[in-house]
Protein backbone atom coordinates (compact mmCIF):
# COMPACT_ATOMS: atom_id res chain seq x y z
CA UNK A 1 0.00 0.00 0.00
CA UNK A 2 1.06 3.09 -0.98
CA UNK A 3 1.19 6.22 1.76
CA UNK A 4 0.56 10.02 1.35
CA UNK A 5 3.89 10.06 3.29
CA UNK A 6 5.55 8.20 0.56
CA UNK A 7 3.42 10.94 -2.39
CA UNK A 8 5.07 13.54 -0.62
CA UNK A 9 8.87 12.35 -0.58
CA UNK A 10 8.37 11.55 -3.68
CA UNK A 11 7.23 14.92 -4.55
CA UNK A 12 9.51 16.64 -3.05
CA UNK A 13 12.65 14.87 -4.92
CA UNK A 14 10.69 15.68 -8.19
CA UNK A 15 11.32 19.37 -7.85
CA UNK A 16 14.84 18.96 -6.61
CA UNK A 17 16.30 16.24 -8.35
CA UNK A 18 18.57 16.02 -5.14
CA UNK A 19 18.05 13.77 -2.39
CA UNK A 20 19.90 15.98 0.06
CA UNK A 21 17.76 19.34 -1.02
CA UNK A 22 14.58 17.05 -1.09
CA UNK A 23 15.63 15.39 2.65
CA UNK A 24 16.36 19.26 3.78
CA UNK A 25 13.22 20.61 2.72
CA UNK A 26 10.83 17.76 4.36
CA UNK A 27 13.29 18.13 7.31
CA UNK A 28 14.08 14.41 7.71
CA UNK A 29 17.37 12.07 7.30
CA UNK A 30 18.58 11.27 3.69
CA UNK A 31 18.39 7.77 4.66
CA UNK A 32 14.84 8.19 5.72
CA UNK A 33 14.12 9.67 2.14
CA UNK A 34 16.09 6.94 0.33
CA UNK A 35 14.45 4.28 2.37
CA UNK A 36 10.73 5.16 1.09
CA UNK A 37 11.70 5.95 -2.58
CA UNK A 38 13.44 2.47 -2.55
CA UNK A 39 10.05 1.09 -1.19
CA UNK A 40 7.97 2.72 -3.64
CA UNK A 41 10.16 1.21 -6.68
CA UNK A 42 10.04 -2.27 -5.24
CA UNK A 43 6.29 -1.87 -5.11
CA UNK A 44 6.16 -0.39 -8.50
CA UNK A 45 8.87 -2.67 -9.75
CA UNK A 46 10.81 -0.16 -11.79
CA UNK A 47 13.40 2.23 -11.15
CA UNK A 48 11.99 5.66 -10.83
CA UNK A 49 14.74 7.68 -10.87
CA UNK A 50 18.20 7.45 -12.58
CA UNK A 51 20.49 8.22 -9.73
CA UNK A 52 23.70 10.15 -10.51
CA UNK A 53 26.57 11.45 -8.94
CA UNK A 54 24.93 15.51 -8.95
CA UNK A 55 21.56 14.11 -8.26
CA UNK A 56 18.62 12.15 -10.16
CA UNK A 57 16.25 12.48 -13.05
CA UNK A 58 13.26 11.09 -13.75
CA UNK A 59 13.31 7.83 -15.45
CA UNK A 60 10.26 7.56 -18.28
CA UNK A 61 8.41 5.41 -15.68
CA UNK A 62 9.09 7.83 -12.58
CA UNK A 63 7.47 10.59 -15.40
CA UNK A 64 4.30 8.48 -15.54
CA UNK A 65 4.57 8.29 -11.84
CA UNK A 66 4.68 12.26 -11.17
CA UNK A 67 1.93 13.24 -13.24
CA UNK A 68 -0.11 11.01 -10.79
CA UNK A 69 1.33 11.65 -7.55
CA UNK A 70 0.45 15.56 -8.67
CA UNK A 71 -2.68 15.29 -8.98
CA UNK A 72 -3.68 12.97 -6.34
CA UNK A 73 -1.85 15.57 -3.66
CA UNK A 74 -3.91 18.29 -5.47
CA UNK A 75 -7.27 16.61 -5.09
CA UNK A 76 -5.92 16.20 -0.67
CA UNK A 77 -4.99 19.28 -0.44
CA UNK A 78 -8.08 20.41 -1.65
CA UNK A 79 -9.52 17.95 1.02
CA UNK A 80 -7.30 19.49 3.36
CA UNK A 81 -8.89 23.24 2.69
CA UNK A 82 -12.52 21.72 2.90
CA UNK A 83 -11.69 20.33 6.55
CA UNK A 84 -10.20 23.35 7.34
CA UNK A 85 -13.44 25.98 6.11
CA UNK A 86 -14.99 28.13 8.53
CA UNK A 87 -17.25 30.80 8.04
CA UNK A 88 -14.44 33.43 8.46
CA UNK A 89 -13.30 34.10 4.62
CA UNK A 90 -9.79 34.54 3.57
CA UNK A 91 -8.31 33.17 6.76
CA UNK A 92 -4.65 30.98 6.39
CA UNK A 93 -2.29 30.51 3.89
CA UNK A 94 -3.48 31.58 -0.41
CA UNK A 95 -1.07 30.78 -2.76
CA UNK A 96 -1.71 33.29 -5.70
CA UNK A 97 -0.41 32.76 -9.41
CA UNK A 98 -0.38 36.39 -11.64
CA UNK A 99 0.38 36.64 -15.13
CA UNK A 100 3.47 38.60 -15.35
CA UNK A 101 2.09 41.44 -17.32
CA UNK A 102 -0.49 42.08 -14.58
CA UNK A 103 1.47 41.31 -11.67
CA UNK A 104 3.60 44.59 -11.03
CA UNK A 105 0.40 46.97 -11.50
CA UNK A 106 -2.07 45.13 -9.38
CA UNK A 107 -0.08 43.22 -6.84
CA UNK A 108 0.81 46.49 -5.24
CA UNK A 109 -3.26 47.55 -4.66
CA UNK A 110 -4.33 44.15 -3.63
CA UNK A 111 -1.53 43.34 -1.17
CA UNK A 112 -1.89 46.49 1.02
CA UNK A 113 -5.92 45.70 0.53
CA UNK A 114 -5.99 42.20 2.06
CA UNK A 115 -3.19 42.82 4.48
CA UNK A 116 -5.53 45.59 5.74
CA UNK A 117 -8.44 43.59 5.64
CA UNK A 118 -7.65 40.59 6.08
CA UNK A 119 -4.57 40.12 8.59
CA UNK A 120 -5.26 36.37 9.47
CA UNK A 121 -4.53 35.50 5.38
CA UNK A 122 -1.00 34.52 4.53
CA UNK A 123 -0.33 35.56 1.21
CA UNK A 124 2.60 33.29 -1.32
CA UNK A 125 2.49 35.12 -4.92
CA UNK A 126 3.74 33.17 -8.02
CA UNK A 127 4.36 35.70 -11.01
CA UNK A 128 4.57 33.37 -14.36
CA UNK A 129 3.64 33.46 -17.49
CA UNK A 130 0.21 31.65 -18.14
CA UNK A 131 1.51 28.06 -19.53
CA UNK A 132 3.68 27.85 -16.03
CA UNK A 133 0.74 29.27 -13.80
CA UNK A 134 -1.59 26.36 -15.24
CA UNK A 135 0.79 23.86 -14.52
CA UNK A 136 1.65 24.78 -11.02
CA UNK A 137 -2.67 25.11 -10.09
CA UNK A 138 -2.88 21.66 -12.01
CA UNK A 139 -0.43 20.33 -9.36
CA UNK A 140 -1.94 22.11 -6.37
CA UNK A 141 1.05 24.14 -6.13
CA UNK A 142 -0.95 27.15 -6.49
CA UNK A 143 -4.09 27.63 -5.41
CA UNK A 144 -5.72 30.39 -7.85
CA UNK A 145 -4.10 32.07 -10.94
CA UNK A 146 -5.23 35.21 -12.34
CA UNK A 147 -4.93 35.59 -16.22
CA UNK A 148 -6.11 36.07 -19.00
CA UNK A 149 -8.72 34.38 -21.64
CA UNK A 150 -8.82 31.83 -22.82
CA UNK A 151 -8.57 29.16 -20.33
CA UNK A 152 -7.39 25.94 -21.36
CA UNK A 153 -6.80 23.45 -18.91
CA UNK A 154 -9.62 20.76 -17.56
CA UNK A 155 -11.12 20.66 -14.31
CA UNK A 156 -11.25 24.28 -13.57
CA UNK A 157 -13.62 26.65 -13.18
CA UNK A 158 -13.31 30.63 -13.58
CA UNK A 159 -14.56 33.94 -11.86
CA UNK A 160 -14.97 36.78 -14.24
CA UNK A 161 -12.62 39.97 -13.55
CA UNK A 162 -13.70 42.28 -16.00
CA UNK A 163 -11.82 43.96 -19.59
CA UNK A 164 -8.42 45.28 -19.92
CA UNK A 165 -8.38 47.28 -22.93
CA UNK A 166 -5.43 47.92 -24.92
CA UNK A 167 -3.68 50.92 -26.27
CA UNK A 168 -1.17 51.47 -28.27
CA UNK A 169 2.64 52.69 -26.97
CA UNK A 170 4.11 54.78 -29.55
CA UNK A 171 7.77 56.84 -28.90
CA UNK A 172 6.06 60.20 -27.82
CA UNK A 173 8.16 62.50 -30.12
CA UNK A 174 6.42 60.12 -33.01
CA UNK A 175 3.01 60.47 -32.01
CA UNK A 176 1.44 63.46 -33.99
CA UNK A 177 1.64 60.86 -37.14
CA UNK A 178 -0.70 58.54 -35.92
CA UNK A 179 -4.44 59.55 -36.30
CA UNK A 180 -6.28 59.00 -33.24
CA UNK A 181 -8.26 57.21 -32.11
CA UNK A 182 -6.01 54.24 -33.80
CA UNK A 183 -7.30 52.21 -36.57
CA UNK A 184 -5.65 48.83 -36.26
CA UNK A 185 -5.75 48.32 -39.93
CA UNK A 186 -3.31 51.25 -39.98
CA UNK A 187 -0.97 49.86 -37.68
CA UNK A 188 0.06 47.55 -41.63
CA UNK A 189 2.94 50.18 -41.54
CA UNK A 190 4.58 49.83 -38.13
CA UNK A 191 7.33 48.45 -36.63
CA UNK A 192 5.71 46.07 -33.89
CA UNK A 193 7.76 45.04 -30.87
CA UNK A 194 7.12 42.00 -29.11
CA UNK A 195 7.38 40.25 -25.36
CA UNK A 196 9.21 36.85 -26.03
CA UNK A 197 7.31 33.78 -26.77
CA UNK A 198 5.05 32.27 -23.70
CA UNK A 199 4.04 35.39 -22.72
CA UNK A 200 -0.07 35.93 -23.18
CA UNK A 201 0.18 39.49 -24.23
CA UNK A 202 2.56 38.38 -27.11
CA UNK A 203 -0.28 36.48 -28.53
CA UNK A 204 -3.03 39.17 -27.77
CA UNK A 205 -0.87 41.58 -29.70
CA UNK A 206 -0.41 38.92 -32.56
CA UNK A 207 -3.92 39.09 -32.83
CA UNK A 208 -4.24 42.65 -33.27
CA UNK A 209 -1.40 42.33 -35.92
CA UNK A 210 -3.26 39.47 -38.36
CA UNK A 211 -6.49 41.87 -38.03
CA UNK A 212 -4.03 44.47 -39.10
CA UNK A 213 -2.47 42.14 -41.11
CA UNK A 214 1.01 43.42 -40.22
CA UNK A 215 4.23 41.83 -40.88
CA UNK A 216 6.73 44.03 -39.92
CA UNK A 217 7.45 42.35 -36.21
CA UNK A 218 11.19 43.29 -34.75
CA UNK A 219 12.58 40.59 -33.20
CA UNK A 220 14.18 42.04 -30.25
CA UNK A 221 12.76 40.11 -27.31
CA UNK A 222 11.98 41.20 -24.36
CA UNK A 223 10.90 39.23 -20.56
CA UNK A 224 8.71 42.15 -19.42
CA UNK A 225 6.33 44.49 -20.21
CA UNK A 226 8.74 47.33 -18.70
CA UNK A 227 11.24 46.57 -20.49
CA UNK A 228 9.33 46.56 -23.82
CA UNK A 229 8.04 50.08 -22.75
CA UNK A 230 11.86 51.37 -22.47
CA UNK A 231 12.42 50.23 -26.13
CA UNK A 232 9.18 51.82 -27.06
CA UNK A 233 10.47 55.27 -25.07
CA UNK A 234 14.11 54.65 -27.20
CA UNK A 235 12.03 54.85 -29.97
CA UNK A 236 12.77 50.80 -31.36
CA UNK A 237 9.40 50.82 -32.46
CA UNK A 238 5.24 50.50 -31.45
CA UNK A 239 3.58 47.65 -29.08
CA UNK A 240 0.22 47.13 -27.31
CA UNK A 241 0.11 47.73 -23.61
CA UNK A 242 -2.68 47.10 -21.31
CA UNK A 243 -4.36 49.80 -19.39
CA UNK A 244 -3.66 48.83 -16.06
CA UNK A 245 0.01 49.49 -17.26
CA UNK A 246 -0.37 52.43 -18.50
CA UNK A 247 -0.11 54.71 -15.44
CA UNK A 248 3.37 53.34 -13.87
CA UNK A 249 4.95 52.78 -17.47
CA UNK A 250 3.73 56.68 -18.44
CA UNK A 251 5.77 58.22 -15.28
CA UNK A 252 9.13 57.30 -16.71
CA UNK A 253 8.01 59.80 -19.91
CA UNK A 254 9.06 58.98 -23.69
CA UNK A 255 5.91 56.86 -24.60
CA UNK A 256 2.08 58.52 -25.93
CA UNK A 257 -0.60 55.83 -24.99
CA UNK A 258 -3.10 56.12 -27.67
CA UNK A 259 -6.31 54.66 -27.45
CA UNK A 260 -7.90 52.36 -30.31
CA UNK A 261 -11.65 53.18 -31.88
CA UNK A 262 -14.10 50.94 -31.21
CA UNK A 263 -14.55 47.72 -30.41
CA UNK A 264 -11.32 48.42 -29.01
CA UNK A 265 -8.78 45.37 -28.28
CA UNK A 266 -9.13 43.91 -24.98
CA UNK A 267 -8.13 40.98 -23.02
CA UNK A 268 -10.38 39.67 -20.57
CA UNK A 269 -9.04 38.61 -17.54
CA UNK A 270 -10.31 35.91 -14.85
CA UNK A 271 -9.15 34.02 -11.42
CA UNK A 272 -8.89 30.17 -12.33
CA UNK A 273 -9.35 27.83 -9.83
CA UNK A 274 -9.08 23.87 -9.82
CA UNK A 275 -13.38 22.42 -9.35
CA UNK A 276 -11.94 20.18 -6.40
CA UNK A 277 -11.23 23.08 -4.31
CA UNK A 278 -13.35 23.72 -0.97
CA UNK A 279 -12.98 27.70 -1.50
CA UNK A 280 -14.86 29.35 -4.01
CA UNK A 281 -16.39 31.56 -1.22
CA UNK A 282 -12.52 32.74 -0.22
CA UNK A 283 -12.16 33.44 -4.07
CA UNK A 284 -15.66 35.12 -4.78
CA UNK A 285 -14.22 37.16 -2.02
CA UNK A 286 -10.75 38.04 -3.47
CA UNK A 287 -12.04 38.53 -7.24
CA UNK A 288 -13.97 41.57 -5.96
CA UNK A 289 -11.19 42.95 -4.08
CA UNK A 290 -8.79 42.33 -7.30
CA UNK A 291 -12.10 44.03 -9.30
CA UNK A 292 -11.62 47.39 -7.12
CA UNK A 293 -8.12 46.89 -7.65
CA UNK A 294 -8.15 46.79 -11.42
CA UNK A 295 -10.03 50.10 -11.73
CA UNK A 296 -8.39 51.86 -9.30
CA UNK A 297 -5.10 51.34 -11.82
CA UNK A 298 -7.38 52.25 -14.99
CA UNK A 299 -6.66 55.50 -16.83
CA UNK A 300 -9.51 57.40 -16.85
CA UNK A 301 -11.44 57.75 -20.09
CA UNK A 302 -11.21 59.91 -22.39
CA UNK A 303 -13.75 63.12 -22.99
């Protein structure tokens, strides 16, 4: 018979690779560790890992073995949170996953906001791009993501957060050449800079581009969305930001933010959850606080 204690070693030397790091972080003996992933692979009757003199790595059977041990601690620790509900929301620990173009503009708001309101709540954020945030909830590592549409994965469920629109970041001494509001099919002539691949907003802004039907994409990459607006400011060419960005790129100066006419380009954003979990009323709670959160860093509308 297989034991959660077992799941849980084993876990643990799955995201080190190292029986000593593994051992250090469940605070037991390496022998003690050793002993139960020896017992597992008897009862499985394979090797699990390929052991090595710098650590391990997961053999093709131990692979098979992982994606089930995941989810099965995913579905207890759900478990865990159900036993645990009281009526008191937002109480103990919430591990929180943020798309990285979000995160630095609304992590700020929110974290003041439920440290104020709610000081029992212990807070873990995970900033990631999407594709790493899903995988993480899948394996109960996290236990909400905020991001954008669309939403993927299986056995999750979603609470609306409401529209970020996009505008358009053009070097500010370049502006008075683009008519405004922006017409995407007249962004055909621009030079459109990009984050680098995985990144949500890179696809978003893709999209805008095939309705504009531009080809003219630089291939300067860049890992965040401040960055990209300091090679918009240097004048390296145009990109799409999204409005809750807009006021702490704007202070450094060197970019215009014009808007698009309408149906402007949006992404809609959401907090994902896994359909197991015991704590929709916790995150009913925390989507409206990350609602009053989004509009407070909004740029107010035009006219």
């Amino acid at each position: 018979m297989f034991t959660m204690r077992q799941f849980r070693y084993f876990e643990a030397l799955v995201e080190t690779l190292h029986f000593g790091r593994a051992a250090k972080r469940l605070n037991i003996s390496q022998p003690a560790l050793s002993a139960q992933i020896a017992q597992m692979e008897s009862d499985f009757g394979a090797a699990l890992f390929e052991r090595r003199p710098t650590g391990v790595s997961l053999t093709p059977e131990g692979q098979t073995v992982a994606r089930r041990v995941r989810r099965i601690l995913a579905e207890v620790r759900d478990l865990e949170a159900l036993a645990k509900a009281s009526d008191e929301l937002l109480v103990g620990q919430l591990r929180l996953g943020i798309i990285a173009s979000l995160a630095p503009y609304l992590l700020p708001g929110l974290l003041s906001e439920l440290s104020h309101s709610f000081p029992r709540l212990a807070v873990g954020v995970r900033e990631n791009v999407t594709a790493q945030l899903a995988d993480e909830l899948a394996r109960g590592e996290l236990d909400c993501v905020v991001q954008a549409l669309p939403v993927e994965r299986k056995g999750v469920e979603t609470i609306p957060l409401g529209q970020d629109p996009f505008l358009l970041a053009v070097p500010e001494r370049s502006a008075a050449r683009i008519s405004v509001p922006v017409s995407p099919d007249r962004l055909e002539g621009e030079r459109l800079i990009l984050l680098e691949e995985g990144h949500c907003l890179r696809d978003q802004a893709l999209d805008v581009c095939r309705i504009a039907e531009s080809r003219d994409l630089a291939t300067l990459g860049a890992t965040s969305l401040n960055t990209l607006m300091r090679m918009v400011a240097g004048g390296l060419g145009v990109t799409l930001v999204p409005a809750c960005a807009v006021a702490a790129e704007g202070r450094a100066g060197g970019i215009a933010f014009l808007p698009f006419e309408d149906p402007a380009p949006s992404r809609t954003l959401v907090l994902v959850f896994r359909s197991s979990s015991g704590r929709r009323s916790d995150f009913e709670r925390l989507a409206e606080m990350i609602r009053a959160c989004l509009a407070d860093v909004q740029p107010p509308k035009p006219g």
